[in-house]
N, C-alpha and C. Protein backbone atom coordinates (compact mmCIF):
# COMPACT_ATOMS: atom_id res chain seq x y z
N UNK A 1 90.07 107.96 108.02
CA UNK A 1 91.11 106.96 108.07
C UNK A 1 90.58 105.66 108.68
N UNK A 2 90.01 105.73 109.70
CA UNK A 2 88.96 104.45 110.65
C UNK A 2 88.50 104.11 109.08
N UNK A 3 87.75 104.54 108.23
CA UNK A 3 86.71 103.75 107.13
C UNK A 3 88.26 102.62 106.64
N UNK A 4 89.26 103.54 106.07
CA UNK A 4 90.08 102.84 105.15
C UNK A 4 90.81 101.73 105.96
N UNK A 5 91.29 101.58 106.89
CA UNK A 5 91.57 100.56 108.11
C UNK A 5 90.40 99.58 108.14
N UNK A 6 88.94 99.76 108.06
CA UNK A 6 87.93 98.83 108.23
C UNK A 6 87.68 97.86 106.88
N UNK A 7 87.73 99.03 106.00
CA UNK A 7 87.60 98.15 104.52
C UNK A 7 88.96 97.25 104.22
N UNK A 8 89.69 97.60 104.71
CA UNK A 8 90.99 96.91 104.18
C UNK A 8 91.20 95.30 105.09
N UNK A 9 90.45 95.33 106.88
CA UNK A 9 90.38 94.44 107.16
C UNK A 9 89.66 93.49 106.85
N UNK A 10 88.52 94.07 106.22
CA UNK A 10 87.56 93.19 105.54
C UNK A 10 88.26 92.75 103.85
N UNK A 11 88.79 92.88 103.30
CA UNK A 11 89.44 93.02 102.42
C UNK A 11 89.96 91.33 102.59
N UNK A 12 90.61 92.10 103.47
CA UNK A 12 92.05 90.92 103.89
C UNK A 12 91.38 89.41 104.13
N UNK A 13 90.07 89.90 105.01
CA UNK A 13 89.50 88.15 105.32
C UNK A 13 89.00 87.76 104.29
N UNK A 14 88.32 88.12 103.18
CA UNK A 14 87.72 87.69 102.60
C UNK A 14 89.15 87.46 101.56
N UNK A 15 90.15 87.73 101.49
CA UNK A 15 91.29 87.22 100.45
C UNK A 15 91.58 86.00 100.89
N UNK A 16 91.95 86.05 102.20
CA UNK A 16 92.05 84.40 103.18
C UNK A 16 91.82 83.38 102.95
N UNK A 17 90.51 83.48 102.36
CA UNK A 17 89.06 82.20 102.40
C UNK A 17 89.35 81.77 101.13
N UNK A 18 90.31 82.93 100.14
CA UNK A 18 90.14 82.08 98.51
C UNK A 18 90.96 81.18 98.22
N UNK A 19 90.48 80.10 97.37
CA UNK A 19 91.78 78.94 97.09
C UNK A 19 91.63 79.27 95.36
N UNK A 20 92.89 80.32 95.37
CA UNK A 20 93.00 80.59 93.80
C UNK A 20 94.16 80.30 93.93
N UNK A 21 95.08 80.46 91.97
CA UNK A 21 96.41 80.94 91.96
C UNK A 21 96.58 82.30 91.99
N UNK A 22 97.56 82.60 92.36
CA UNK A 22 97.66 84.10 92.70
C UNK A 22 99.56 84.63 91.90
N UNK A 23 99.78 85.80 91.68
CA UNK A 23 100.87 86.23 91.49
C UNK A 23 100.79 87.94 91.82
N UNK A 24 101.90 88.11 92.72
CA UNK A 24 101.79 89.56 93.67
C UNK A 24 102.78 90.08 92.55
N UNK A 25 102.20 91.42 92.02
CA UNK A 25 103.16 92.45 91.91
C UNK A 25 102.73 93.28 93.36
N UNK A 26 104.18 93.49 93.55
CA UNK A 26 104.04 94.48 94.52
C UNK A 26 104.91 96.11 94.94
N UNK A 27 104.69 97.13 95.00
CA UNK A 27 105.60 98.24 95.38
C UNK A 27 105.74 98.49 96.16
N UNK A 28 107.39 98.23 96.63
CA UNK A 28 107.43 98.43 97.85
C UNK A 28 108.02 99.82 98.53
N UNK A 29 107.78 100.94 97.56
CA UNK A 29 108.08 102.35 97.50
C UNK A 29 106.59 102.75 98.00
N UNK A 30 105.36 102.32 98.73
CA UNK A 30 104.23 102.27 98.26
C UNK A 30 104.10 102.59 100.07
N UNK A 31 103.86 103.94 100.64
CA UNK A 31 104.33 104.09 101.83
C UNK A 31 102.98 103.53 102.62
N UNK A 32 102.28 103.05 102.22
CA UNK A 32 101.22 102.56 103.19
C UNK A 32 101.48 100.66 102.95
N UNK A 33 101.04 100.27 101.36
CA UNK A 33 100.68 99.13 101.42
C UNK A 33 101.74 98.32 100.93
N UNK A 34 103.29 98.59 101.07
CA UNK A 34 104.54 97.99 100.91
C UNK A 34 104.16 97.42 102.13
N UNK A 35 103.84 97.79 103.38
CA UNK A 35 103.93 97.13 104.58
C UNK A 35 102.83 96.50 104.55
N UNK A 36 101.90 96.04 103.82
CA UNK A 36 101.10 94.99 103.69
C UNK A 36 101.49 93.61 103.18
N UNK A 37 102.56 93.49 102.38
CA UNK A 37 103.24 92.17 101.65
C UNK A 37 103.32 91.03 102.74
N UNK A 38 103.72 91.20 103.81
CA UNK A 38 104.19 89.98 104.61
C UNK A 38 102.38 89.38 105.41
N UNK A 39 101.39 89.86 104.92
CA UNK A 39 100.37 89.44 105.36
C UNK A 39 99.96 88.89 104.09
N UNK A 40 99.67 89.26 103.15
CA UNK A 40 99.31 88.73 101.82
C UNK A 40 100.17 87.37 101.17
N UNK A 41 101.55 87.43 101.42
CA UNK A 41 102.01 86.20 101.18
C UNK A 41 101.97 85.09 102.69
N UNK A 42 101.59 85.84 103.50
CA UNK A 42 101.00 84.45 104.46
C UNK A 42 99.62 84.04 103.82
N UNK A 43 98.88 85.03 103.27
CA UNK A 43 97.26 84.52 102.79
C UNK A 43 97.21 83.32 101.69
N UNK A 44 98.87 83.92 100.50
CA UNK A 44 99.18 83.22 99.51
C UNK A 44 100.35 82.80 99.60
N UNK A 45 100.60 81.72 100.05
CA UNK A 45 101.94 81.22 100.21
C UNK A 45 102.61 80.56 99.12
N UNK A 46 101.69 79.96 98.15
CA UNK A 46 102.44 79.42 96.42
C UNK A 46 102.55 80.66 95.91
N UNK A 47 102.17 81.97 96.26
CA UNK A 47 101.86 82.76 95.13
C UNK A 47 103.28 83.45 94.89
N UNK A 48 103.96 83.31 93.45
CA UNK A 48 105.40 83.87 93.41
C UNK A 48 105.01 85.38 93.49
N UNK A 49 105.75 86.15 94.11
CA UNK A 49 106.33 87.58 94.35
C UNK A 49 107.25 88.41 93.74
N UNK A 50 106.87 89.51 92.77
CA UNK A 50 107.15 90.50 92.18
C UNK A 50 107.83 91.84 92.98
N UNK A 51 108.26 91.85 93.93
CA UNK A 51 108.78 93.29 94.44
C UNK A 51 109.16 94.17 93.56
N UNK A 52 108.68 95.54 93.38
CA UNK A 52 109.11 96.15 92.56
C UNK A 52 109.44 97.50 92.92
N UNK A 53 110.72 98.52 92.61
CA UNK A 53 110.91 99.86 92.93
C UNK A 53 109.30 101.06 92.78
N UNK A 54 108.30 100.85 92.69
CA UNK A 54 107.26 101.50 91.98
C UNK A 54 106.99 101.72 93.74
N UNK A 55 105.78 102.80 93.36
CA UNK A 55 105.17 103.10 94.67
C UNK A 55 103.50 102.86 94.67
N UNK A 56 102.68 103.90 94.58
CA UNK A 56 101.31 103.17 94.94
C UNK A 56 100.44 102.79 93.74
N UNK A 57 101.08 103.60 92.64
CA UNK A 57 100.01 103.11 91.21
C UNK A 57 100.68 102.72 90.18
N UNK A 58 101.05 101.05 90.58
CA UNK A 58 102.02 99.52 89.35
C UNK A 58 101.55 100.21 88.18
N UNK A 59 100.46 100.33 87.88
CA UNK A 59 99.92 100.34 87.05
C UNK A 59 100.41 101.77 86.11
N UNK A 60 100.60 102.22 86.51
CA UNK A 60 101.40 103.55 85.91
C UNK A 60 103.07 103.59 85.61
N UNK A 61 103.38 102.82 86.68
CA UNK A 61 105.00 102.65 86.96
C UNK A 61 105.33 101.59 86.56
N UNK A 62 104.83 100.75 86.53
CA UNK A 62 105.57 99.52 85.93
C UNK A 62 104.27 98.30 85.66
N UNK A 63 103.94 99.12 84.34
CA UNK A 63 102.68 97.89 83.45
C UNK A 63 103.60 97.05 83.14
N UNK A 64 104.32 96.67 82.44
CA UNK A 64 104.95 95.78 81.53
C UNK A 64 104.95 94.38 82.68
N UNK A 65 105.46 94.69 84.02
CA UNK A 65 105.94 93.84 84.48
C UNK A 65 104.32 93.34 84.93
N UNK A 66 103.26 94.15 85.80
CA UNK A 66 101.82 93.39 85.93
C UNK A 66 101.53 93.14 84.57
N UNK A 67 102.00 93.04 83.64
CA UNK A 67 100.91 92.85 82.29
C UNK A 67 101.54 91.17 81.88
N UNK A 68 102.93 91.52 82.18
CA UNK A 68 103.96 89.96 82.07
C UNK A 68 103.05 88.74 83.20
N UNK A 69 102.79 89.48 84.82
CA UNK A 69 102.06 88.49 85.54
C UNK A 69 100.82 88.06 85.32
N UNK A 70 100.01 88.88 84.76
CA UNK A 70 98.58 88.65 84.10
C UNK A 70 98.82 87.43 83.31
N UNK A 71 99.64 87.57 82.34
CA UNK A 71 99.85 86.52 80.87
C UNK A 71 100.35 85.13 81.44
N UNK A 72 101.49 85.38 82.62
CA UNK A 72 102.12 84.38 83.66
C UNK A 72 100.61 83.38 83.95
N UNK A 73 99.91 84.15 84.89
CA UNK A 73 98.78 83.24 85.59
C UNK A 73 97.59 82.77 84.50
N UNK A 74 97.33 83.75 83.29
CA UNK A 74 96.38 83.45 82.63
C UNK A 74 96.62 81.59 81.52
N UNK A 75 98.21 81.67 81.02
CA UNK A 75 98.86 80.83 81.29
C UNK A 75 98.93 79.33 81.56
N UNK A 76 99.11 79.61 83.01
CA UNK A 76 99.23 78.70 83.74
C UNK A 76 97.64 77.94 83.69
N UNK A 77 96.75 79.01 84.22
CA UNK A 77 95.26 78.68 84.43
C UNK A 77 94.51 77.68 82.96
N UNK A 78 95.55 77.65 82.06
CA UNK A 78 94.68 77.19 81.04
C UNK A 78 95.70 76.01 80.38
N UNK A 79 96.45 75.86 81.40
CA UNK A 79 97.66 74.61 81.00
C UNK A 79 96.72 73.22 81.88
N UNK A 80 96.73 72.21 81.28
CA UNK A 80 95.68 71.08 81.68
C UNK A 80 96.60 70.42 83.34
C-alpha cells in the first residue's frame, strides 16, 4: 500500500506542472479515487467535470460518456 500512496504522489506533482486542456470524467462510486477529485480540479481549474455514478473502471461503466470527452477536447484542441 506505501508503493501505491508513493506513486500516486508522484503522479499528482508531475500533473501540477502541466499547462494542458484537460476534461475529468470522474467516479465517484470509486472508493479510493472519488476522494481524489477535489485535488485534481485544484491542479485543473478550467478543466470541466464529469461526475459520474460509475466506480473504479469508466471505462467499462460508462464509455460513451469518456468517449463523448475525448471527442469534446480533441475538438476543441484543433479549433484555431
Amino acid at each position: 500500500m506505501w508503493f501505491f500512496a508513493g506513486a500516486a504522489r508522484g503522479c499528482w506533482r508531475c500533473a501540477a506542472g502541466l499547462d494542458v486542456s484537460a476534461e475529468m470524467v470522474w467516479g465517484m462510486r470509486d472508493p479510493i479515487l472519488a476522494k481524489g477529485l477535489p485535488v485534481m480540479t485544484e491542479m485543473f481549474p478550467n478543466a470541466p467535470v464529469i461526475e459520474t455514478d460509475a466506480g473504479h473502471f469508466l471505462q467499462e461503466e460508462v464509455p460513451e460518456v469518456i468517449a463523448a470527452a475525448a471527442l469534446r477536447l480533441l475538438e476543441a484542441l484543433q479549433t484555431p
